[in-house]
C-alpha atoms as a PDB file:
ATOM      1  CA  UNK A   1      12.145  -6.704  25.330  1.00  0.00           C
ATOM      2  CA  UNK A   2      10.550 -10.080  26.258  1.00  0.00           C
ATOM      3  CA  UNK A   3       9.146 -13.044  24.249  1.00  0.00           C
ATOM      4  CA  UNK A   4       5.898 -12.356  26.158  1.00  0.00           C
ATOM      5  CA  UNK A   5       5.045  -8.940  24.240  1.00  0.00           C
ATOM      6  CA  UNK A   6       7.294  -9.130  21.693  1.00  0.00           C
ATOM      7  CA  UNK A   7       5.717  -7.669  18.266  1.00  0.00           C
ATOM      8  CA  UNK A   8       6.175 -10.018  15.161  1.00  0.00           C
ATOM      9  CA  UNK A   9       4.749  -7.609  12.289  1.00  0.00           C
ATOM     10  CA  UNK A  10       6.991  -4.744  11.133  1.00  0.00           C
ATOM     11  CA  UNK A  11       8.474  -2.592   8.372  1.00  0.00           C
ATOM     12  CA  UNK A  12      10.974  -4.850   7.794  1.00  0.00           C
ATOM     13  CA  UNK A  13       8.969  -8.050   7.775  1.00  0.00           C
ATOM     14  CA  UNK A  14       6.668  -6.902   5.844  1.00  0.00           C
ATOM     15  CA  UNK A  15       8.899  -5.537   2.949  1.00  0.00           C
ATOM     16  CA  UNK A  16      10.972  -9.343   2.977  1.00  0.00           C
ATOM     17  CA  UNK A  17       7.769 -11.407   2.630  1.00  0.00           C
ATOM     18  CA  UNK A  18       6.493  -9.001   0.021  1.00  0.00           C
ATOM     19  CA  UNK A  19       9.860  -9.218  -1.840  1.00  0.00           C
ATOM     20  CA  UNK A  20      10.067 -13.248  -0.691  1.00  0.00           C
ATOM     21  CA  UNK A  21       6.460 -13.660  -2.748  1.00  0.00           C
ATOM     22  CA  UNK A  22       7.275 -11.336  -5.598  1.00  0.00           C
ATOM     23  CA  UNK A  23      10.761 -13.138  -6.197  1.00  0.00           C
ATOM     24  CA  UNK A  24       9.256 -16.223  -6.129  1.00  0.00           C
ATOM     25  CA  UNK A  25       6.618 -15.851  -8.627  1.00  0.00           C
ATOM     26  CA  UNK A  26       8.858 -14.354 -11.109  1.00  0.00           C
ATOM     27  CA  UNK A  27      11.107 -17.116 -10.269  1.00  0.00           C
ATOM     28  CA  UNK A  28       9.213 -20.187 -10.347  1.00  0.00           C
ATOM     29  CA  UNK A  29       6.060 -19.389 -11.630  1.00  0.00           C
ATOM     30  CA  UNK A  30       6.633 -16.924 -14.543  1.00  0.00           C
ATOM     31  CA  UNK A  31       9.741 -17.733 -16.164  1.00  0.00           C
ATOM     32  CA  UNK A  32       8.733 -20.908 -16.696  1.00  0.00           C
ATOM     33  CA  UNK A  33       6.340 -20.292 -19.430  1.00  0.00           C
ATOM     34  CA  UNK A  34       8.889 -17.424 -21.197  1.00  0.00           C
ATOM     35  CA  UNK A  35      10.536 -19.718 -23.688  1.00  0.00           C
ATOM     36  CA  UNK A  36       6.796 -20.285 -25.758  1.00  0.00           C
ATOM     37  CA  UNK A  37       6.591 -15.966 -25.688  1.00  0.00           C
ATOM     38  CA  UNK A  38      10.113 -15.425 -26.495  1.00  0.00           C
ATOM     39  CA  UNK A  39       9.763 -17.176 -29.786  1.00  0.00           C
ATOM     40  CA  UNK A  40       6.677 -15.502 -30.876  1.00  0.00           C
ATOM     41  CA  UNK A  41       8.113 -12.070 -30.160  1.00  0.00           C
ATOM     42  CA  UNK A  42       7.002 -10.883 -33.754  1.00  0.00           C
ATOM     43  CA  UNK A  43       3.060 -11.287 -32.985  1.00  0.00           C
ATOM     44  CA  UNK A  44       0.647  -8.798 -32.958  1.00  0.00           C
ATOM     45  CA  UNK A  45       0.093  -8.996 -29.071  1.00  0.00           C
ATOM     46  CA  UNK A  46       4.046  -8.518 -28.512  1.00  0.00           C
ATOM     47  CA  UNK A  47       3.197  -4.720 -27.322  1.00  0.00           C
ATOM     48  CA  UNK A  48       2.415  -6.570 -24.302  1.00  0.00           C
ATOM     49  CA  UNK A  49       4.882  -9.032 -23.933  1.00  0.00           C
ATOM     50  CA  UNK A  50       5.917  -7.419 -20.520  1.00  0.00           C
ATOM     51  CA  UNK A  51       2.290  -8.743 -19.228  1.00  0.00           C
ATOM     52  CA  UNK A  52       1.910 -11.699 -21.381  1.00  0.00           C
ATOM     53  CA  UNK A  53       5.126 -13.423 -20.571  1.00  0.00           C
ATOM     54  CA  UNK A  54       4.002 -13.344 -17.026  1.00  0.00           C
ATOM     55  CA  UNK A  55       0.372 -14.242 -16.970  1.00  0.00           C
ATOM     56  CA  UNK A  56       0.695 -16.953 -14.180  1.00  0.00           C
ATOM     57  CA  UNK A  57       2.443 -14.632 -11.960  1.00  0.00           C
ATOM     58  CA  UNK A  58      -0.401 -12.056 -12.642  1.00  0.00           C
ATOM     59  CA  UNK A  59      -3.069 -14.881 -11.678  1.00  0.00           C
ATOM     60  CA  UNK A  60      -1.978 -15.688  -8.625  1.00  0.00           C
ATOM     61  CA  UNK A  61      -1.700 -12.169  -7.148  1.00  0.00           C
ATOM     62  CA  UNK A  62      -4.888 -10.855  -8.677  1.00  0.00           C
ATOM     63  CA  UNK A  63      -6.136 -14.490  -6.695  1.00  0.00           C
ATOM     64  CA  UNK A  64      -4.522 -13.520  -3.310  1.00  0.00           C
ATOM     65  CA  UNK A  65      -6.315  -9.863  -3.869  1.00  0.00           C
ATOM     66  CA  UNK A  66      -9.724 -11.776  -4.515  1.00  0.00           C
ATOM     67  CA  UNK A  67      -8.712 -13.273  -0.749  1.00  0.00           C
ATOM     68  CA  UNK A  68      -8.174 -10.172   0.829  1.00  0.00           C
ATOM     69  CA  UNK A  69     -11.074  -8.619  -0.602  1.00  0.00           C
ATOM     70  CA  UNK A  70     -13.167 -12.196   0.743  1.00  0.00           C
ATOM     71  CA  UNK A  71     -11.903 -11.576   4.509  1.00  0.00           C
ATOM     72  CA  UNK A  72     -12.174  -8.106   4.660  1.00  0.00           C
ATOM     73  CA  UNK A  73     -15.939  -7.823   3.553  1.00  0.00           C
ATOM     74  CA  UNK A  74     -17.292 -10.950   3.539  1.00  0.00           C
ATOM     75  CA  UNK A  75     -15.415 -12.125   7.120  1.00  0.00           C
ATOM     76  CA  UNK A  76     -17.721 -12.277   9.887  1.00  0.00           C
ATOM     77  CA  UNK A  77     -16.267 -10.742  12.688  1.00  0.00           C
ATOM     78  CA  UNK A  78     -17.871 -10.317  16.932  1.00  0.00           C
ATOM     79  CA  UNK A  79     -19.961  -7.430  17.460  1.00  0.00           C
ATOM     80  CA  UNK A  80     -18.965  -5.511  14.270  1.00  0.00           C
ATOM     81  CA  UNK A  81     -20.731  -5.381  10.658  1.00  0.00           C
ATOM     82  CA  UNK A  82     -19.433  -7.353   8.147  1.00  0.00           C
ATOM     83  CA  UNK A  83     -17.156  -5.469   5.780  1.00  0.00           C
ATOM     84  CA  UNK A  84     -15.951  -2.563   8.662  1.00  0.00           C
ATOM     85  CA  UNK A  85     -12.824  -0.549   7.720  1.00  0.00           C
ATOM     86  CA  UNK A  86     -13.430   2.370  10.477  1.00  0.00           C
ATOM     87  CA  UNK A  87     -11.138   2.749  13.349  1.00  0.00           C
ATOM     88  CA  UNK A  88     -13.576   1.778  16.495  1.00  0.00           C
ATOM     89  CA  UNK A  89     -13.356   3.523  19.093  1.00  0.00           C
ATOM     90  CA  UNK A  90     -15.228   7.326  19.354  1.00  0.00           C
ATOM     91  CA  UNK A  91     -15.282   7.073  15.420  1.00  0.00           C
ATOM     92  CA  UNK A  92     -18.917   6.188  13.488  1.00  0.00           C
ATOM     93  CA  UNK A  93     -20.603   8.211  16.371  1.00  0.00           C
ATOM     94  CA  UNK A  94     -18.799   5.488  18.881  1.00  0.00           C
ATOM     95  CA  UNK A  95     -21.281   2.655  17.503  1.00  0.00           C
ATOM     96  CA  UNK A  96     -18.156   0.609  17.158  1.00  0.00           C
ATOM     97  CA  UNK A  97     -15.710   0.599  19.776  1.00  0.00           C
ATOM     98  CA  UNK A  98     -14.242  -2.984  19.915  1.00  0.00           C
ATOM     99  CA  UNK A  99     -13.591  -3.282  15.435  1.00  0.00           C
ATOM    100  CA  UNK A 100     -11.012  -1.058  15.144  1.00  0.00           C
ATOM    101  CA  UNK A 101      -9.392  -2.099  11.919  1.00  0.00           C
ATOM    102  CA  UNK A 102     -11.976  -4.642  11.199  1.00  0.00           C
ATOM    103  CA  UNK A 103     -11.121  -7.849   9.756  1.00  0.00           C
ATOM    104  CA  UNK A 104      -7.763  -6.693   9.655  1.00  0.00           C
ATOM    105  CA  UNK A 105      -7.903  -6.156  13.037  1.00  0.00           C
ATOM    106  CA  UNK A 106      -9.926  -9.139  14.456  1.00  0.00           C
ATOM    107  CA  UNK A 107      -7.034 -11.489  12.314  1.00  0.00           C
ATOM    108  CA  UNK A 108      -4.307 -10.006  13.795  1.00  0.00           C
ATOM    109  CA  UNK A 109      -5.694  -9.853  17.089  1.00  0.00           C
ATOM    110  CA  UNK A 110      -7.183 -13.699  16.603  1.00  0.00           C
ATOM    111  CA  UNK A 111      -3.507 -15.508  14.869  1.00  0.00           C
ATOM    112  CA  UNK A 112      -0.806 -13.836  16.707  1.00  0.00           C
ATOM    113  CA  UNK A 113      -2.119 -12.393  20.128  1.00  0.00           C
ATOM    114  CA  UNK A 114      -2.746  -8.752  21.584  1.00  0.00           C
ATOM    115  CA  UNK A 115       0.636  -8.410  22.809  1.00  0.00           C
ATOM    116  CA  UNK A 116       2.122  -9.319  19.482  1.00  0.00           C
ATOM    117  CA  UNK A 117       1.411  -6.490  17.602  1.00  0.00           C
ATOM    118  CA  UNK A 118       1.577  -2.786  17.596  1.00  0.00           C
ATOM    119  CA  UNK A 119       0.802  -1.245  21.097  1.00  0.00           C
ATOM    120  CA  UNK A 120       0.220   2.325  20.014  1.00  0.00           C
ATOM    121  CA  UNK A 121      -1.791   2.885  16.786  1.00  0.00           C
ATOM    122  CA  UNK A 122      -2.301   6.301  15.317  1.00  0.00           C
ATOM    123  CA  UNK A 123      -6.292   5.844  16.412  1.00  0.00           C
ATOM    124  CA  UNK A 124      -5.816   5.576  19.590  1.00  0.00           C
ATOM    125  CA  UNK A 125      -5.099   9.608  20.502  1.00  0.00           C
ATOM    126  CA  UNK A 126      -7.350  10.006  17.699  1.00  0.00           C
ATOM    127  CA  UNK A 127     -10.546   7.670  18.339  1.00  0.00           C
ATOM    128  CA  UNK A 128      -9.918   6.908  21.540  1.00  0.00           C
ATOM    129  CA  UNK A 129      -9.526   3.528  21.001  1.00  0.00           C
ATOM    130  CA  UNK A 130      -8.193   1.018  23.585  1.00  0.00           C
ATOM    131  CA  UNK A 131      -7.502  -2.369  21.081  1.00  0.00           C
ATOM    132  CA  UNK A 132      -4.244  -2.784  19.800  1.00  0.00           C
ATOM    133  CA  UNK A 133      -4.101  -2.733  16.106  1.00  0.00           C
ATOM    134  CA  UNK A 134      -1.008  -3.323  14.163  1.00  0.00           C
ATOM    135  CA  UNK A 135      -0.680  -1.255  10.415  1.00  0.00           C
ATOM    136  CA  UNK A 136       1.787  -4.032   9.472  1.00  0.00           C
ATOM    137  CA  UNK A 137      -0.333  -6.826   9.931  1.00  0.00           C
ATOM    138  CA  UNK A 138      -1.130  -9.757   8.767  1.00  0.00           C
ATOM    139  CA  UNK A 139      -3.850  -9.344   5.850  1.00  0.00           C
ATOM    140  CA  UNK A 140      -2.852  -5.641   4.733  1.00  0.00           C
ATOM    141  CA  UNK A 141       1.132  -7.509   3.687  1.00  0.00           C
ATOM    142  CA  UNK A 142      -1.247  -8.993   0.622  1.00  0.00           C
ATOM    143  CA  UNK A 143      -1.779  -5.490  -0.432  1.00  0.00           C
ATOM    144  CA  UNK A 144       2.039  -4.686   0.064  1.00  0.00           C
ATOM    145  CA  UNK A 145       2.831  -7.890  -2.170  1.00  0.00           C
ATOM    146  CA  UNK A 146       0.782  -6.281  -5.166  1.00  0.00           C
ATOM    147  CA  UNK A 147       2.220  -3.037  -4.582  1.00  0.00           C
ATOM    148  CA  UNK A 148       5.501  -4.657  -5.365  1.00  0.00           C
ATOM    149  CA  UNK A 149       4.673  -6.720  -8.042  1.00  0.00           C
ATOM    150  CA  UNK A 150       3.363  -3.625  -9.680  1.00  0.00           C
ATOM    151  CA  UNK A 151       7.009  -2.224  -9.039  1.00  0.00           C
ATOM    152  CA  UNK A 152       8.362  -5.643 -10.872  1.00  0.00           C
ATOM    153  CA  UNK A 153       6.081  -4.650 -13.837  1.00  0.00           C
ATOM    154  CA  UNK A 154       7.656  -1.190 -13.752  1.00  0.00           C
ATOM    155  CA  UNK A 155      11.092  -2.718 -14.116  1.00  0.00           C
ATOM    156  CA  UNK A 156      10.172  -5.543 -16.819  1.00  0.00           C
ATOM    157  CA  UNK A 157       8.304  -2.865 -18.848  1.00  0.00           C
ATOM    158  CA  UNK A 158      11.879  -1.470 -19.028  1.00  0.00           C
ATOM    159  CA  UNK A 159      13.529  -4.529 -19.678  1.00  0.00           C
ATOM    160  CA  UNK A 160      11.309  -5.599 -22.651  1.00  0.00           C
ATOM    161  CA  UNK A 161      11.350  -1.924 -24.074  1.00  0.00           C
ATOM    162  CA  UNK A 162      14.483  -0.231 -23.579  1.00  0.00           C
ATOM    163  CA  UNK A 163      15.625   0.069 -26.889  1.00  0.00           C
ATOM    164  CA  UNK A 164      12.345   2.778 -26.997  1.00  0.00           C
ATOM    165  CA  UNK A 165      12.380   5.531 -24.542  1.00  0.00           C
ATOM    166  CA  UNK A 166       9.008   6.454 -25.912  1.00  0.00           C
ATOM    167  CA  UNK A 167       7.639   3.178 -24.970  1.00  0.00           C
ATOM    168  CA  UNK A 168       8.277   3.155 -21.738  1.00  0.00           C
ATOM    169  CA  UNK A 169       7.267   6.589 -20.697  1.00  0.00           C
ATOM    170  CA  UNK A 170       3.595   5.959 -22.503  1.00  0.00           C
ATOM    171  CA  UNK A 171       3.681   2.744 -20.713  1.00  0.00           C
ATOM    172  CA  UNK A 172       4.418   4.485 -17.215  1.00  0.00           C
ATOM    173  CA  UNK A 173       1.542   6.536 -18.237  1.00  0.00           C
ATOM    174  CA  UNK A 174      -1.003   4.217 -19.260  1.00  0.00           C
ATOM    175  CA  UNK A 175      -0.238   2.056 -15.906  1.00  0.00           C
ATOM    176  CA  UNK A 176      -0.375   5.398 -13.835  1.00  0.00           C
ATOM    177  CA  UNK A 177      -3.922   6.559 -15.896  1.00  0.00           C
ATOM    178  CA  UNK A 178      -5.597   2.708 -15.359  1.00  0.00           C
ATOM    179  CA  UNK A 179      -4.774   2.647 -11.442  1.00  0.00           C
ATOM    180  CA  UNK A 180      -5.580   5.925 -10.633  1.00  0.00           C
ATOM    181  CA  UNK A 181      -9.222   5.327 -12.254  1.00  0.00           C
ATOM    182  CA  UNK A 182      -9.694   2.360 -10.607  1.00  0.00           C
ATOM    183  CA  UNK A 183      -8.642   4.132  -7.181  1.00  0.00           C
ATOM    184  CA  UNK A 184     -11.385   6.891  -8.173  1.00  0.00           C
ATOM    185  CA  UNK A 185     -14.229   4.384  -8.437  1.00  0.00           C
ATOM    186  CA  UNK A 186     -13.043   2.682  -5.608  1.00  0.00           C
ATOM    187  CA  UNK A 187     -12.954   6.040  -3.402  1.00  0.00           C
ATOM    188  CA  UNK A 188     -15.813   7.938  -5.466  1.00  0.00           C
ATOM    189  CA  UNK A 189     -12.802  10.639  -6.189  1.00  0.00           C
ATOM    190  CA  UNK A 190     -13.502  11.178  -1.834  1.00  0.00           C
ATOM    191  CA  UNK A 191     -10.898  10.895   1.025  1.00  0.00           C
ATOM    192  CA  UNK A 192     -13.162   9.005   3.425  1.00  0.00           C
ATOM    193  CA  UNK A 193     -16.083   7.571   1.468  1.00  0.00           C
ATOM    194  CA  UNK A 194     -16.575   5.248  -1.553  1.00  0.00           C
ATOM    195  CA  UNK A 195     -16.692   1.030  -2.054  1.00  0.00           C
ATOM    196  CA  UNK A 196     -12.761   1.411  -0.500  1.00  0.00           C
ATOM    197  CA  UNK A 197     -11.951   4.772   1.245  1.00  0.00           C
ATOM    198  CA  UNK A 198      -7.753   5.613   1.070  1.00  0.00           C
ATOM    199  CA  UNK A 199      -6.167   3.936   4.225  1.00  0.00           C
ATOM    200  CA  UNK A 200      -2.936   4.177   5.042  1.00  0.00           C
ATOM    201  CA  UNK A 201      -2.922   1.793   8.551  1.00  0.00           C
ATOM    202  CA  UNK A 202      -5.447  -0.621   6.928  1.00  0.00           C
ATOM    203  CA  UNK A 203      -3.504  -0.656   3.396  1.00  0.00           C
ATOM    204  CA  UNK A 204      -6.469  -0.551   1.448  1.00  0.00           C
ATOM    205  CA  UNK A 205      -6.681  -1.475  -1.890  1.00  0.00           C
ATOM    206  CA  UNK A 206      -7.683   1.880  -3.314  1.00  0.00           C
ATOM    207  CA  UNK A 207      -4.529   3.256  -1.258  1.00  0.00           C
ATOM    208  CA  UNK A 208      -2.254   0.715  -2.570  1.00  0.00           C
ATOM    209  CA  UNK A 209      -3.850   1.815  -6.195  1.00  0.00           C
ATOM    210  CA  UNK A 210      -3.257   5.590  -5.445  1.00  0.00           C
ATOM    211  CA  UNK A 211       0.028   4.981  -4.633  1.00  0.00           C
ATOM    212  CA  UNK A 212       1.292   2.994  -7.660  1.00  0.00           C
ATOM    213  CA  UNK A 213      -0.602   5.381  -9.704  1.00  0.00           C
ATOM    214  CA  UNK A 214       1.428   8.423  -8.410  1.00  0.00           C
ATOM    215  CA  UNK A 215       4.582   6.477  -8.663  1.00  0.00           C
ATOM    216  CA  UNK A 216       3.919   5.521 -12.013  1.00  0.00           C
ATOM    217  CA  UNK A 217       3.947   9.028 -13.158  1.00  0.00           C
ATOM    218  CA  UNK A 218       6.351   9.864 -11.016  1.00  0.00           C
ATOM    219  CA  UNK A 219       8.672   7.200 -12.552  1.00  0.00           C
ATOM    220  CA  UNK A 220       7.869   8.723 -15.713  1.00  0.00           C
ATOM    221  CA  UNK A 221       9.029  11.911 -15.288  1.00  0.00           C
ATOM    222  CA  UNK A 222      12.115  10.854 -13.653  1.00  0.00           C
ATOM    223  CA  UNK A 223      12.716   8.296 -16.599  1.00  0.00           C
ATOM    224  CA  UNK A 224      12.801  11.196 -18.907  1.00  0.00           C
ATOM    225  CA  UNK A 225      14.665  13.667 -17.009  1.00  0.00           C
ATOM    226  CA  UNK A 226      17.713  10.913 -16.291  1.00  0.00           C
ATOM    227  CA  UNK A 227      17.756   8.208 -18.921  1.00  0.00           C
ATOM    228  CA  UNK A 228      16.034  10.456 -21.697  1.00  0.00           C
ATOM    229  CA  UNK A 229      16.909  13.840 -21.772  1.00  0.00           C
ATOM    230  CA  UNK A 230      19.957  13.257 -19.197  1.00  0.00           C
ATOM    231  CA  UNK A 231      19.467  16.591 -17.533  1.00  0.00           C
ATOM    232  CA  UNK A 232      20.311  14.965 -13.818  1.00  0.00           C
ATOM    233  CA  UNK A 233      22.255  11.979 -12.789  1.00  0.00           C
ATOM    234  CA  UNK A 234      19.880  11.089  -9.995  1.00  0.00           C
ATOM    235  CA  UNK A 235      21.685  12.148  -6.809  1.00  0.00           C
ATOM    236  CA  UNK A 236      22.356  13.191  -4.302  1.00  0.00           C
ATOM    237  CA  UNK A 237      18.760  10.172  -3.970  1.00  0.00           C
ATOM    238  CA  UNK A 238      20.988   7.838  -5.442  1.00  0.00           C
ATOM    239  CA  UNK A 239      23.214   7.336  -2.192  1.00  0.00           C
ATOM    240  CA  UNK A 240      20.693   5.990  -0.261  1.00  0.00           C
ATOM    241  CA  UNK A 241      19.446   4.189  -2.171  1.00  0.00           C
ATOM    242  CA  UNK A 242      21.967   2.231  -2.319  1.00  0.00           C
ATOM    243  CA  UNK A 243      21.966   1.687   0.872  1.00  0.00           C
ATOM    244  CA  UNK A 244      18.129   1.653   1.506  1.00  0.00           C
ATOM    245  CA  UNK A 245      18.083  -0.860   4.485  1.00  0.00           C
ATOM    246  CA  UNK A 246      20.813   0.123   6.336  1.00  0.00           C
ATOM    247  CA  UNK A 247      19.506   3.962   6.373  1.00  0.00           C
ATOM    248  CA  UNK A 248      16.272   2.854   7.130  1.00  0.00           C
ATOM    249  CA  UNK A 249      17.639   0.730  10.329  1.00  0.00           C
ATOM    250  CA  UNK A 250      20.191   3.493  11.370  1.00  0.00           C
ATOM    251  CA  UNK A 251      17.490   5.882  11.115  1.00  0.00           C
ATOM    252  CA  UNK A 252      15.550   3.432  13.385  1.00  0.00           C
ATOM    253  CA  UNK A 253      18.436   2.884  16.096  1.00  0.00           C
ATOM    254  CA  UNK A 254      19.565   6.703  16.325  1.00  0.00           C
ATOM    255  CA  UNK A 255      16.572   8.834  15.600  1.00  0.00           C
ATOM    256  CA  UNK A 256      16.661  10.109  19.351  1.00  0.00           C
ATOM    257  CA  UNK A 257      20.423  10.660  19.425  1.00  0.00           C
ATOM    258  CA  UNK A 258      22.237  14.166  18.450  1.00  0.00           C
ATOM    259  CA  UNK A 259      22.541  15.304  15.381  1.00  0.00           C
ATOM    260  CA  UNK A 260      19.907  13.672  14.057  1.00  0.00           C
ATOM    261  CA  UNK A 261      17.804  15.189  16.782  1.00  0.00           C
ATOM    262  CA  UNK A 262      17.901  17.491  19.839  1.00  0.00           C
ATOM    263  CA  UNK A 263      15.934  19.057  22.879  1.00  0.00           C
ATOM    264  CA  UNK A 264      13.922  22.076  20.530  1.00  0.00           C
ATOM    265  CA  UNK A 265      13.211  25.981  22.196  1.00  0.00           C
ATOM    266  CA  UNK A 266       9.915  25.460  21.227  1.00  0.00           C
ATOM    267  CA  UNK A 267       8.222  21.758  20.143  1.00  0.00           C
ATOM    268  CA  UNK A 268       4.949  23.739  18.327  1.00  0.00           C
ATOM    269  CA  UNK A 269       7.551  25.341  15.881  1.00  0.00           C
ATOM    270  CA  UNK A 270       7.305  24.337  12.684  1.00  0.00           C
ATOM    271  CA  UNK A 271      10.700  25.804  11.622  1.00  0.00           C
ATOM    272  CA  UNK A 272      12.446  24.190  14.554  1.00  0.00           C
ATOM    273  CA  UNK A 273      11.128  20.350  13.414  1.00  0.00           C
ATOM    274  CA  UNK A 274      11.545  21.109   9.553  1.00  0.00           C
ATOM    275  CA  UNK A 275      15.033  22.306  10.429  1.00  0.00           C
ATOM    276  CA  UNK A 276      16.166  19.139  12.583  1.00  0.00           C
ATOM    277  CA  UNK A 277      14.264  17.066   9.789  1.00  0.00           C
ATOM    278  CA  UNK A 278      16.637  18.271   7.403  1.00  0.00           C
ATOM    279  CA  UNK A 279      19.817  17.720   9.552  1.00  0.00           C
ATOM    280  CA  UNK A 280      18.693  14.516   9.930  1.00  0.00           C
ATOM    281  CA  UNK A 281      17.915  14.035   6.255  1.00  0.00           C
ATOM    282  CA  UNK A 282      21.279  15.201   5.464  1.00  0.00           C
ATOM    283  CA  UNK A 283      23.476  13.412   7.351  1.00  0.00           C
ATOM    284  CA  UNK A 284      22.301  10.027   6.530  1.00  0.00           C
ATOM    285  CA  UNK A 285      22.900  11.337   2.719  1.00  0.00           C
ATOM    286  CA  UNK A 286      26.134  12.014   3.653  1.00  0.00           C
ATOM    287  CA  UNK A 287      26.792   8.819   5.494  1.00  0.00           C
ATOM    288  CA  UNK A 288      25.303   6.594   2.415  1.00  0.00           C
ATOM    289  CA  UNK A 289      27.435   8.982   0.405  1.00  0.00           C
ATOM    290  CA  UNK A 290      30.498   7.887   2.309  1.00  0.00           C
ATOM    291  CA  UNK A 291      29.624   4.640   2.177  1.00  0.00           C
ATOM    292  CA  UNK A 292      29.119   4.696  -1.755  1.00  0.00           C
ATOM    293  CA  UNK A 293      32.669   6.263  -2.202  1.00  0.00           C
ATOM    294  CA  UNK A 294      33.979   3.533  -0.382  1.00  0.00           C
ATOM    295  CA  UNK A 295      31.826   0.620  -2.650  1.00  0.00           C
ATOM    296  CA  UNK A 296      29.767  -0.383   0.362  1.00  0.00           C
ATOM    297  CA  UNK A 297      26.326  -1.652  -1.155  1.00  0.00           C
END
C-alpha cells in the first residue's frame, strides 16, 4: 500500500467519527442542561424526559442534517443537475456519466483526491461507470452520525424508563411507526423513486430512516423476549458482540483464508456459498465465545 493511493474513508472511520460526534454531544452539549430537567421530573411533559433532557444535542444533529440535505440538492456540481443521487454512468439512459454519486461524489472526489477513496464501487459492473466513488465518504458519515444518535435515544429511552417494561416497548414502537412514515413520504412507499429514493452507497436519508425504523421494532421484540418475558438470554449474538470490532477486523484480515473460506466445486451454487457463509459465521462465534470465557472484552 502507498501514501499515493492510499484510501482515507472506511468502515472503521466512519463508525469512530460517528461515535466521536455522538459522545460528544451527549457529553458536552446535553448533560449540561440535565440538572434544570432532573428537578422537574414530576411535570406533565416528563413522558418525554428522554428527548427533553437532550434538546441541544437534538438541535445540532437535526442542524448538520439541514447541511447535508443543503449540499446534496442545493450544491451545484460540473455537468450534472443540481440535486443528482443516480449512479452515472449507463444509468438515467447514460445522460449522466461523469455524477456518479452526485454531490456526494463530486465532495469526495473534490476534498480528498481520486485515489483516496474507494477504487471499485458496486456501480461500476453495474452502470458501467469509470469515477471512483467511495460509500464511506465524506457527506453520507452525517447520515451515519444520526443513525447513531437515534441508537443513543434507544438506550436513554431505557435508562429514563426501566422501571416500566411497557414504556419502553410502546416507545420502541412509536420511534419505529414515526421513522418509517417519514421514510414512506420520503420514498413514496417505492424502491427507486420519491423526494429521497433508499440508498445504501449514498446513505440517504430515507435509508438511514428505514433502517432505524426496522431496528426500532426489532429492538422491541427482542426487549420483550429477553428483559420481559425472559424466554432467551441473547446468545449465542451475545459473543460477538462483545467483541464487535475485533470480529469485524478478523473477519477483514482472514476472509480469504481456510476455514472461513475455500476453493468451491461450483461458484454459481447457492448451497456451496450459504454453506461456507455459515462456517465462517460460526467460527468467529466460537472464537468471540472463547474469548468471552476467558473475560476478553
Amino acid at each position: 500500500v502507498s501514501w499515493d493511493n492510499l484510501r482515507i474513508p472506511g468502515v472503521l472511520q466512519r463508525l469512530a467519527l460517528a461515535y466521536l460526534v455522538v459522545a460528544c454531544l451527549d457529553l458536552l452539549v446535553a448533560r449540561r442542561f440535565s440538572c434544570v430537567f432532573c428537578v422537574l421530573q414530576d411535570a406533565w411533559w416528563s413522558q418525554g424526559i428522554d428527548i427533553l433532557l437532550y434538546w441541544p444535542a437534538w438541535v445540532c444533529v437535526l442542524l448538520l442534517e439541514s447541511v447535508w440535505l443543503f449540499i446534496t440538492f442545493l450544491l451545484p456540481v460540473p455537468d450534472c443537475p443540481t440535486g443528482y443521487l443516480g449512479p452515472g454512468g449507463i444509468g438515467d439512459m447514460g445522460l449522466y456519466p461523469n455524477c456518479t454519486g452526485g454531490a456526494a461524489g463530486f465532495i469526495d472526489r473534490w476534498l480528498l483526491g481520486e485515489k483516496h477513496i474507494y477504487q471499485n464501487p458496486s456501480s461500476q459492473g453495474i452502470y458501467a461507470t469509470h469515477l471512483p466513488y467511495d460509500p464511506e465518504g465524506i457527506l453520507g458519515s452525517i447520515n451515519s452520525i444520526l443513525i447513531a444518535f437515534l441508537g443513543l435515544q434507544a438506550g436513554k429511552i431505557i435508562l429514563h424508563h426501566r422501571d416500566l417494561h411497557q414504556g419502553v416497548i410502546s416507545r420502541f414502537l412509536i420511534w419505529g411507526f414515526l421513522l418509517g412514515i417519514i421514510s414512506a413520504v420520503l420514498t413514496n412507499c417505492s424502491t427507486n423513486q420519491g423526494l429521497i429514493p433508499i440508498n445504501k452507497n449514498l446513505w440517504s436519508l430515507s435509508y438511514v430512516t428505514t433502517l432505524a425504523c426496522f431496528a426500532y421494532v426489532l429492538l422491541a421484540l427482542i426487549y420483550y423476549t429477553v428483559d420481559v418475558k425472559k424466554w432467551w438470554s441473547g446468545r449465542p449474538f451475545l459473543y460477538p458482540g462483545l467483541n464487535s470490532i475485533l470480529v469485524y477486523v478478523g473477519h477483514e484480515v482472514f476472509k480469504h483464508y481456510f476455514p472461513f473460506r475455500w476453493q468451491m466445486r461450483n461458484s454459481q451454487s447457492h448451497t456451496e456459498h450459504l454453506t461456507q457463509n455459515l462456517v465462517a459465521t460460526s467460527c468467529w462465534v466460537f472464537i468471540s465465545y472463547v474469548l468471552y470465557r476467558k473475560k476478553f472484552s
